[in-house]
Protein backbone atom coordinates (compact mmCIF):
# COMPACT_ATOMS: atom_id res chain seq x y z
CA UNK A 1 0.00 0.00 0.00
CA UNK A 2 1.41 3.31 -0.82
CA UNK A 3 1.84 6.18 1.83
CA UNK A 4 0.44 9.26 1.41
CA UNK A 5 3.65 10.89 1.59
CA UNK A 6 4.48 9.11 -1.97
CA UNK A 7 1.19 9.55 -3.17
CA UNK A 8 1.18 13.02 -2.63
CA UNK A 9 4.65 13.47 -4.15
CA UNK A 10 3.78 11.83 -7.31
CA UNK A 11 0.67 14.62 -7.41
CA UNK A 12 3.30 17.17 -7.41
CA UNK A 13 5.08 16.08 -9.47
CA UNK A 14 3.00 14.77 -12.08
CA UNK A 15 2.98 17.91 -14.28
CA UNK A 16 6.50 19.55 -13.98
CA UNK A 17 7.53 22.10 -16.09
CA UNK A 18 10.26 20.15 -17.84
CA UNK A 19 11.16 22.40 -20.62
CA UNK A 20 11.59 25.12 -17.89
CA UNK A 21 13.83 23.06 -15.85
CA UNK A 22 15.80 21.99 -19.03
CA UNK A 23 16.05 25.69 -20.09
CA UNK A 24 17.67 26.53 -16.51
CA UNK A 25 19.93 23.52 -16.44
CA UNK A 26 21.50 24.38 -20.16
CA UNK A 27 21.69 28.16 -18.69
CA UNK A 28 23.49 27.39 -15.28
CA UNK A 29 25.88 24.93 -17.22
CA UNK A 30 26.48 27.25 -19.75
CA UNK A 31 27.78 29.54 -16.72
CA UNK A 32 29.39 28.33 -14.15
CA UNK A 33 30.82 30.53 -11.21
CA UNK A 34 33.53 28.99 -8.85
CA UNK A 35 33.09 28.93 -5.00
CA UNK A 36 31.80 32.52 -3.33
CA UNK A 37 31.58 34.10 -6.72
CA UNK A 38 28.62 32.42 -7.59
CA UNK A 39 26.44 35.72 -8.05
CA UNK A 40 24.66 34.86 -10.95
CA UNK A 41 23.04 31.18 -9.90
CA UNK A 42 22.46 32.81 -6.21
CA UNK A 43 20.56 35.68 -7.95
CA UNK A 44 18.62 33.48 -9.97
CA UNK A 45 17.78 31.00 -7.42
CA UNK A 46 16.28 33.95 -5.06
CA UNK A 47 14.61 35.12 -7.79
CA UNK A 48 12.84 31.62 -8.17
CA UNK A 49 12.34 31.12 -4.55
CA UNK A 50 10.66 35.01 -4.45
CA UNK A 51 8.39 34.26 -6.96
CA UNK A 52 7.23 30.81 -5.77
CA UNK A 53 6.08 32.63 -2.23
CA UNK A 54 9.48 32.14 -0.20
CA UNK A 55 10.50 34.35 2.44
CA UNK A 56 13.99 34.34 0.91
CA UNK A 57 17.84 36.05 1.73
CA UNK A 58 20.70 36.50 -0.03
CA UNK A 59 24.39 37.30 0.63
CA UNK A 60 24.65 34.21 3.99
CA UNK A 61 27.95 32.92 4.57
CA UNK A 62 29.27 35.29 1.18
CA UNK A 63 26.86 34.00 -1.90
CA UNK A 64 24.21 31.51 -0.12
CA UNK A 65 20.59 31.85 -0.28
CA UNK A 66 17.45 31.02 1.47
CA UNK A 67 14.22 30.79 1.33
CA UNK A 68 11.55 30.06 4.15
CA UNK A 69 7.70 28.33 3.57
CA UNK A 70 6.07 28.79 6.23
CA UNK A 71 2.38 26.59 5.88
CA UNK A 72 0.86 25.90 9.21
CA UNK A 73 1.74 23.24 11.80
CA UNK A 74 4.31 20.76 11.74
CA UNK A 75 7.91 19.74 11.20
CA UNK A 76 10.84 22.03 9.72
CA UNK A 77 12.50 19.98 6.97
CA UNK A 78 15.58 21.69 5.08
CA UNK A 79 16.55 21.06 1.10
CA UNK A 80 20.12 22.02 0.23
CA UNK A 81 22.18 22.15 -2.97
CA UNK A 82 25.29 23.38 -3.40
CA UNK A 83 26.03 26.03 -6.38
CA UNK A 84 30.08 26.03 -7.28
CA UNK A 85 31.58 24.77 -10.05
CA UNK A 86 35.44 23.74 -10.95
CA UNK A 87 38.60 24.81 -12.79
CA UNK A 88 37.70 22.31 -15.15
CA UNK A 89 38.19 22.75 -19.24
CA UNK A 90 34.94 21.14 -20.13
CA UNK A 91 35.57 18.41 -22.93
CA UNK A 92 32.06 17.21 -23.48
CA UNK A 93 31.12 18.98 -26.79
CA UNK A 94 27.53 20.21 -25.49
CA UNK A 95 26.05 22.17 -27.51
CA UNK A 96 25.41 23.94 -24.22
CA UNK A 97 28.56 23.73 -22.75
CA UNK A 98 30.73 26.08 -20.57
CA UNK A 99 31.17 29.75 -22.02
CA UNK A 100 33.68 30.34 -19.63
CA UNK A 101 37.69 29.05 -20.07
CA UNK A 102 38.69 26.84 -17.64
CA UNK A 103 35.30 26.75 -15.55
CA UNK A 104 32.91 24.05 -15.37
CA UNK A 105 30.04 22.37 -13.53
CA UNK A 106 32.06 19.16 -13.73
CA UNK A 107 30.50 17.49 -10.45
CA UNK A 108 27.05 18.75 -11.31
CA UNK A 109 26.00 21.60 -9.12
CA UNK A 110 24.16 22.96 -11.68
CA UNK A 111 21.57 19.86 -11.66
CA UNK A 112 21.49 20.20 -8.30
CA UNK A 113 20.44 23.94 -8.52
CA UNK A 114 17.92 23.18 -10.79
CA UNK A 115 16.81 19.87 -9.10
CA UNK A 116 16.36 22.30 -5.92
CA UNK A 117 14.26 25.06 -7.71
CA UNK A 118 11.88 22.51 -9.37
CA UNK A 119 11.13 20.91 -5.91
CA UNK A 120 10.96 24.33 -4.16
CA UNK A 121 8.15 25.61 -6.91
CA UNK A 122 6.78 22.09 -7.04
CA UNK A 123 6.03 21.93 -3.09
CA UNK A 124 4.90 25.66 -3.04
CA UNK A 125 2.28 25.08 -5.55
CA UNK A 126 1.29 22.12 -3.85
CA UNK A 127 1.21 23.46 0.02
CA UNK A 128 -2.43 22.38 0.26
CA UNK A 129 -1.69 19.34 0.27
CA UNK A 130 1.19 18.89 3.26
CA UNK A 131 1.89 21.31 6.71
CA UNK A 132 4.85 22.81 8.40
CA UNK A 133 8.09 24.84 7.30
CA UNK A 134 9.79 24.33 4.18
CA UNK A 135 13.32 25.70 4.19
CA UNK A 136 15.45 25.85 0.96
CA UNK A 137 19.33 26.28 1.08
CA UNK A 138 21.43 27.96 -2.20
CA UNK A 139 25.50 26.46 -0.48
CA UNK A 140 28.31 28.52 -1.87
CA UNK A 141 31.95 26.67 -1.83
CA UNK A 142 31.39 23.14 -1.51
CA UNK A 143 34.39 22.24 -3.59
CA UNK A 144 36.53 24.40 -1.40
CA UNK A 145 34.84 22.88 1.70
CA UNK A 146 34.14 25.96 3.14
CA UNK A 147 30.37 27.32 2.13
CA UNK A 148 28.39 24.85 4.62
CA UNK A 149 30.64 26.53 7.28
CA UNK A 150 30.47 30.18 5.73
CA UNK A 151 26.80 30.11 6.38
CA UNK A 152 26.38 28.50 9.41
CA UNK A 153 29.07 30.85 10.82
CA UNK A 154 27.00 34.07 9.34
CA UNK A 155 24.10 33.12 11.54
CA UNK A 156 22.49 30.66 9.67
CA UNK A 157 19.97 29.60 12.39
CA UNK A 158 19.38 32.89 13.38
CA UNK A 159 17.89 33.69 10.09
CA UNK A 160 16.19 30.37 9.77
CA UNK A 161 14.04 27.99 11.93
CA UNK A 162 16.32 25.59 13.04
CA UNK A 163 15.31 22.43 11.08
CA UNK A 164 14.15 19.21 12.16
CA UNK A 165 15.72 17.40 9.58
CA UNK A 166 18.53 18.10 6.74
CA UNK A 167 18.00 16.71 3.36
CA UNK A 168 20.45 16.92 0.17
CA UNK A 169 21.21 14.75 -2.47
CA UNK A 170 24.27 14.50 -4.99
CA UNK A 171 24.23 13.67 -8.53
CA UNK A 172 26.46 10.28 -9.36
CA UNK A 173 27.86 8.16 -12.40
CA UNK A 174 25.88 4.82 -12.90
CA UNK A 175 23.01 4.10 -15.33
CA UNK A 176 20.80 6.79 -14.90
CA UNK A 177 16.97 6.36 -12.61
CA UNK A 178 18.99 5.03 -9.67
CA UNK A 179 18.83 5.90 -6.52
CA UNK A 180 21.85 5.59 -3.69
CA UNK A 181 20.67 5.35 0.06
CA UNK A 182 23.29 3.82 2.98
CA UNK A 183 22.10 4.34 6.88
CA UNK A 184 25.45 5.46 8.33
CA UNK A 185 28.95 6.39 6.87
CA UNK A 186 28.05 7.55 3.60
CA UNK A 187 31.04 9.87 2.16
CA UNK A 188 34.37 10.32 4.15
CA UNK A 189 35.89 13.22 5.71
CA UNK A 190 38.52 14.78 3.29
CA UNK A 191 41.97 16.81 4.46
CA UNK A 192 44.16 19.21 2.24
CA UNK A 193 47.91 19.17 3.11
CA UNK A 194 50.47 21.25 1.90
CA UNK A 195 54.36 21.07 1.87
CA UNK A 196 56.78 23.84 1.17
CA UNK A 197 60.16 22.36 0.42
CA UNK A 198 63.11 24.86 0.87
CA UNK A 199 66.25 24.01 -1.19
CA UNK A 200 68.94 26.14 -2.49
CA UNK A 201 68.56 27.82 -5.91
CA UNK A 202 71.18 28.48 -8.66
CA UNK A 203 72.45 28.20 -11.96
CA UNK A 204 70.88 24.73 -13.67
CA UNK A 205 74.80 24.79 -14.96
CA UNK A 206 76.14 24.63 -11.44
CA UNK A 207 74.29 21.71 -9.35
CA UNK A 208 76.64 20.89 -7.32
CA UNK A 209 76.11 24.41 -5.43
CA UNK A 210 72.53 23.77 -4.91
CA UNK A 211 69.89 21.69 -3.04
CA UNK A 212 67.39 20.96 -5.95
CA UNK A 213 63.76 21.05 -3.98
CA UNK A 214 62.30 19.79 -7.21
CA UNK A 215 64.25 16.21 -7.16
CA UNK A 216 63.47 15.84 -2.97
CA UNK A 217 60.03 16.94 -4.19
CA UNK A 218 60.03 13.61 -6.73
CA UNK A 219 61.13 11.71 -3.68
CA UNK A 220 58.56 12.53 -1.88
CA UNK A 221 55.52 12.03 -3.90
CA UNK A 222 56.79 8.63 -4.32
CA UNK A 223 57.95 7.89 -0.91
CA UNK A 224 54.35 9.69 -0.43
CA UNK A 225 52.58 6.59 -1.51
CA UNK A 226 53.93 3.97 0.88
CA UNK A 227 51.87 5.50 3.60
CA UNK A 228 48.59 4.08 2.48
CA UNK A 229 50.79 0.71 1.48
CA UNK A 230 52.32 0.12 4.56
CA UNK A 231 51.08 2.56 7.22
CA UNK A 232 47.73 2.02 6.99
CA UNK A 233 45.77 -1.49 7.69
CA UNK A 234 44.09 -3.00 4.83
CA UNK A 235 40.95 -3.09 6.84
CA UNK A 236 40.91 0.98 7.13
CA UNK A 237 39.72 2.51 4.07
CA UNK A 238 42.02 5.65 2.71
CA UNK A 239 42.97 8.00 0.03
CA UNK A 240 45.97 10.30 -0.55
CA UNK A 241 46.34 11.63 -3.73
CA UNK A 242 49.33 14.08 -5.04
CA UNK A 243 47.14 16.83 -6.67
CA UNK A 244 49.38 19.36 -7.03
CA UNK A 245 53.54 19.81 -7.42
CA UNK A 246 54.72 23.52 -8.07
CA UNK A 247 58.18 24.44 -8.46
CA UNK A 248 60.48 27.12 -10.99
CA UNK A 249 60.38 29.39 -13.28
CA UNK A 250 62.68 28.55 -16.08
CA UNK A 251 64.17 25.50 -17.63
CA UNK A 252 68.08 26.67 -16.51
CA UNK A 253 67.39 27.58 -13.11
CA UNK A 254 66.95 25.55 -9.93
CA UNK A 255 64.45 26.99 -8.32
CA UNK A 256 64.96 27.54 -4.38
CA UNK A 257 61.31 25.93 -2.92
CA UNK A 258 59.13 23.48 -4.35
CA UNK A 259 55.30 22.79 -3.17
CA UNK A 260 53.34 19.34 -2.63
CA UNK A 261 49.43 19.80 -2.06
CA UNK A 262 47.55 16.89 -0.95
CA UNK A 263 44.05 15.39 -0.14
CA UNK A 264 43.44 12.45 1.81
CA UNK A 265 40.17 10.76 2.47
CA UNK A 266 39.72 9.06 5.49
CA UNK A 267 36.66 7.32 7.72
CA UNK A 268 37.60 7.74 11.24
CA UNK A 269 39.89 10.25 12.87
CA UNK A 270 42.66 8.15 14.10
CA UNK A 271 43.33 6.92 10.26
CA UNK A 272 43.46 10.40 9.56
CA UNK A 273 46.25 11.84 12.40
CA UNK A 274 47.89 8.98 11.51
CA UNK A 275 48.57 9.37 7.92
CA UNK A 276 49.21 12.95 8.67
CA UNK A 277 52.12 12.16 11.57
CA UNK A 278 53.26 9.86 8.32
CA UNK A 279 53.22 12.55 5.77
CA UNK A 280 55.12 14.85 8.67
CA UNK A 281 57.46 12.39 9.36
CA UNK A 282 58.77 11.70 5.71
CA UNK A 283 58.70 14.93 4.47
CA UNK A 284 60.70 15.69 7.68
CA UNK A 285 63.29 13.08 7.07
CA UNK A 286 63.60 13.28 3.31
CA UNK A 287 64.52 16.91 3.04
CA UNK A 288 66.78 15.67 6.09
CA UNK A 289 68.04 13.03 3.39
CA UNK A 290 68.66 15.68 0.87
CA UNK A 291 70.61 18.67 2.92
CA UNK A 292 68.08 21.27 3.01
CA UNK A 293 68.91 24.26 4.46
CA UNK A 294 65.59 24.25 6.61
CA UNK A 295 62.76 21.50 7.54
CA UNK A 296 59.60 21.92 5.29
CA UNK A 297 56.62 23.02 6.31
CA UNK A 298 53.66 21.02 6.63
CA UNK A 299 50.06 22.77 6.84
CA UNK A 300 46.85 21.26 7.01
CA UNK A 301 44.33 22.94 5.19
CA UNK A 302 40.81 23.01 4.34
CA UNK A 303 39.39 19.76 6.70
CA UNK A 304 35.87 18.94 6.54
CA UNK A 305 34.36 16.06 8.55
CA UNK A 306 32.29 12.51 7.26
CA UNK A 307 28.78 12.82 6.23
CA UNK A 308 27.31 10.02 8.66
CA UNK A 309 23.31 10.01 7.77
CA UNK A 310 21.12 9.16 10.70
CA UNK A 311 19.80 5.50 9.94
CA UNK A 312 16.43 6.18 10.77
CA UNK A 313 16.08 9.26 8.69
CA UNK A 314 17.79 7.57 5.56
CA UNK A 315 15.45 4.27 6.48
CA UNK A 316 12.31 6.39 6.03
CA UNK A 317 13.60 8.78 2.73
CA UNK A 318 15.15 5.46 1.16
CA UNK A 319 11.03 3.89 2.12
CA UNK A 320 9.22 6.40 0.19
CA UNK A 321 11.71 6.68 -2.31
CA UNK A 322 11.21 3.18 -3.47
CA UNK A 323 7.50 3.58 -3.13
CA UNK A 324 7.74 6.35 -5.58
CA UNK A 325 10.62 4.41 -7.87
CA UNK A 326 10.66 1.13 -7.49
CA UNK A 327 12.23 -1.14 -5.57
CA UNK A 328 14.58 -2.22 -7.62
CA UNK A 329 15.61 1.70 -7.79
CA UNK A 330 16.79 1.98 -5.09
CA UNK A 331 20.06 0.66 -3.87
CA UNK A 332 22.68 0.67 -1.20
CA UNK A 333 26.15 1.59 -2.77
CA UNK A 334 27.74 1.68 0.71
CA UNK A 335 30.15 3.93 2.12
CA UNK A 336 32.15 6.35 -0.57
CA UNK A 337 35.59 7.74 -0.71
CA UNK A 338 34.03 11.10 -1.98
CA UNK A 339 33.50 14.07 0.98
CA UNK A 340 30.88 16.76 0.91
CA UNK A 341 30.57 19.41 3.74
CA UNK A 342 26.68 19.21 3.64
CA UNK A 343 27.07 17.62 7.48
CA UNK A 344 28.42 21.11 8.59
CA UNK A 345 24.91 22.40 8.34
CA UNK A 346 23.72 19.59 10.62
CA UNK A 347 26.48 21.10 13.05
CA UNK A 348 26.57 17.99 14.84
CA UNK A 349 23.18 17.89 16.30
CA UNK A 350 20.65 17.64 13.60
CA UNK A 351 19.44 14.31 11.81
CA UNK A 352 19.82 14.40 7.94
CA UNK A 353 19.63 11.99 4.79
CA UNK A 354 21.98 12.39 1.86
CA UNK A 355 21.78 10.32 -1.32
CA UNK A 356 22.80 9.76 -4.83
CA UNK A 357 20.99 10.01 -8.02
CA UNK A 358 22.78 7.71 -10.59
CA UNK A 359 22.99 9.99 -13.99
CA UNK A 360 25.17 8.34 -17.16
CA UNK A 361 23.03 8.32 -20.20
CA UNK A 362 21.74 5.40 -21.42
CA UNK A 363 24.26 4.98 -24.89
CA UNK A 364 27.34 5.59 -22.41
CA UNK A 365 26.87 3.14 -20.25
CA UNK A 366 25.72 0.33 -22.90
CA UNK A 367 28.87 1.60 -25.05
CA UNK A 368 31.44 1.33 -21.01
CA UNK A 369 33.61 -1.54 -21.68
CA UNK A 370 33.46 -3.88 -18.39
CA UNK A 371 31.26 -7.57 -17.97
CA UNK A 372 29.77 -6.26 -14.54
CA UNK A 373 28.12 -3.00 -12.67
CA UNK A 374 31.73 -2.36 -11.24
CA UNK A 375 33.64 -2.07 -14.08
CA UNK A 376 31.14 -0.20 -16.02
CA UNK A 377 31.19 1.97 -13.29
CA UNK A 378 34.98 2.83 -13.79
CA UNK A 379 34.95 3.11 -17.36
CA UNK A 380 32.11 5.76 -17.44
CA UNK A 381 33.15 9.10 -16.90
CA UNK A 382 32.46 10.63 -13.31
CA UNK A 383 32.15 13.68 -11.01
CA UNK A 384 35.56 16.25 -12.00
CA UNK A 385 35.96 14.83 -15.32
CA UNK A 386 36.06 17.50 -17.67
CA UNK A 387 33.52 14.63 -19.65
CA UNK A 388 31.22 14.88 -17.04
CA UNK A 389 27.38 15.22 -18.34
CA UNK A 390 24.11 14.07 -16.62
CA UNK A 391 21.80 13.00 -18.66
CA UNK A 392 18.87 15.38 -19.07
CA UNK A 393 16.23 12.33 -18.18
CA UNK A 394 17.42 12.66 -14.52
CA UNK A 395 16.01 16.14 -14.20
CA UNK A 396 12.43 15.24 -13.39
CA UNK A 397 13.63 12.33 -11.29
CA UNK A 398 15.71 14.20 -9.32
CA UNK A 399 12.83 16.87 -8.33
CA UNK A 400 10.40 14.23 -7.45
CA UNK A 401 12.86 12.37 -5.03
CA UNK A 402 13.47 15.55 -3.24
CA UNK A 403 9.82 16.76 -2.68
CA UNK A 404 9.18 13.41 -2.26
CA UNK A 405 12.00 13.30 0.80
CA UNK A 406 9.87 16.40 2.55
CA UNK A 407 6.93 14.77 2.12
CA UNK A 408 7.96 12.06 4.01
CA UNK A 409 7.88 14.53 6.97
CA UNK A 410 5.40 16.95 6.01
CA UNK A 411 2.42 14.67 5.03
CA UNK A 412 0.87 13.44 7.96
């Protein structure tokens, strides 16, 4: 028997305005803004919120919005996307691809701005049918890590009713009409590290009167990967990656520093101090190896924790979700290696949900070489690729499992 909560949603959403939400899709990917510049999808989200009946606010946290439904008695249930996009070339060959050089909504943001407006205007139109507070949340700076944070730290909750429940969702490779749900660990906390190494520069001519940062640098990127090899237990699940290596100016000079940044992705705190005591301790003794004039420095930088979804929440969105979908729709892809900062709005206290929505068009992932899901999977290109592109089909999907979520809560 279906709930009323999935009944109602598939009222909603029975008649959305899909050339609408197409048209702002095409638009927002045509323009991506990187993280606290993104002025243009902020405007255009308020402006969307306004007219639907929100209460709405601009300028929280740098670029984030709001907007506030108030309709009678009963819970507070928040809907967040995040708006930033990457320094990504984009490589797809849209026809309504990035107009900006070296920009790009490579990990989707712009669906999830537009998923995010449809449900807003779909659930306004609709309040007849459901009671309580509907809050919406425009997130600058997820990439960066540090939007969720930005707004929380701007008075958030001041501005807002302090929600009962958190709800966000993330766009995902996979054959697209899938839907991810995992009670628990769902993404991992992520870490940026940098090292400065300080050599001695001179002539490219003259070595032998140097301390070349670039070759300790090579060192230790490769030394660099033994910590996951042989520091870590295979049990523990872990990521460092070597994103970054700067260093020089010219072909005949050796430059004096060199810089390392790095991101690890961890699932539990001690994994994390200890691969960063690791990273500290080789960088330490290699540029001890190599005669550097002074030890490198090691900062952490942007650090944002796990998102951890409260089982009982996710139990009841992943419920109605597969009372809306399917069954079969809905799946459990367990815990991922990717981070989000979408916890930081929870600050710790509040329940929340967050889920996937699988998004590879149909001919790509038919044409992905592999024999099973897994190795499809990998072939197929995913979130920061500069091939990165949703299929359009996922757009109505991905309002109704939103509004859908709410409903869960604000349908008797």
């Amino acid at each position: 028997m279906t709930s009323a909560a999935a009944r109602t949603a598939l009222d909603l959403t029975a008649d959305l305005p899909l050339d609408a939400l197409e048209d702002l899709y095409r638009d927002l990917h045509r323009h991506p803004e990187p993280a606290f510049r993104e002025h243009r999808t902020a405007a255009g989200l308020a402006k969307s919120l306004t007219a639907a009946g929100f209460d709405t606010a601009e300028g929280i946290g740098g670029t984030g919005v709001t907007g506030v439904l108030r309709n009678g008695d009963g819970p507070i249930v928040l809907l967040r996307a995040d708006m930033d996009a990457l320094p990504v070339e984009e490589q797809t060959g849209l026809p309504y691809a990035s107009e900006t050089p070296g920009l790009m909504h490579a990990c989707g943001h712009d669906m999830h701005v537009t998923w995010l407006t449809g449900a807003a205007q779909a659930l306004a139109a609709g309040r007849d049918a459901w009671s309580g507070t509907l809050l919406v949340v425009g997130q600058p700076a997820e990439e960066s890590g540090e939007g969720a944070a930005a707004m929380v730290a701007d008075g958030l909750y001041d501005r807002l009713p302090r929600p009962d429940v958190l709800l966000g969702q993330h766009v995902a490779p996979g054959p697209a009409g899938l839907y991810g749900h995992h009670p628990g660990l769902i993404l991992s906390a992520t870490t940026d590290v940098d090292i400065v190494v300080h050599g001695r520069g001179g002539h490219g001519s003259r070595p032998e009167t140097t301390v070349d940062p670039v070759v300790t640098a090579a060192y230790l990127v490769t030394r660099l990967q033994t910590v996951i090899s042989r520091e870590i237990a295979p049990r523990e699940s872990a990521v460092l990656t070597v994103g970054r290596i700067e260093a020089g100016t010219a072909a005949n000079i050796i430059p004096a520093t060199a810089r390392i940044s790095l991101n690890l992705r961890t699932q539990s705190v001690a994994v994390r101090d200890r691969m960063v005591a690791a990273i500290r301790r080789i960088a330490a003794g290699e540029c001890l190896a190599a005669g550097c004039p002074r030890e490198p420095e090691v900062t952490l930088g942007n650090d944002f924790p796990a998102t951890v979804n409260d089982p009982e929440t996710d139990d009841r969105i992943a419920g109605v979700h597969r009372e809306v979908f399917g069954a079969a729709a809905v799946f459990d892809p367990g815990p991922a290696m990717g981070s989000e900062d979408f916890a930081q709005l929870a600050e710790g206290k509040l329940p929340y949900c967050f889920w996937f929505v699988t998004s590879t068009p149909a001919e790509v992932w038919d044409a992905a070489e592999g024999e099973d899901l897994m190795e499809k999977f990998d072939a197929v290109p995913s979130n920061h690729s500069p091939l990165f592109a949703p299929d359009l089909s996922v757009l109505a999907p991905g309002v109704r499992t939103l509004v859908a979520g709410a409903l869960a809560y604000l349908v008797g």
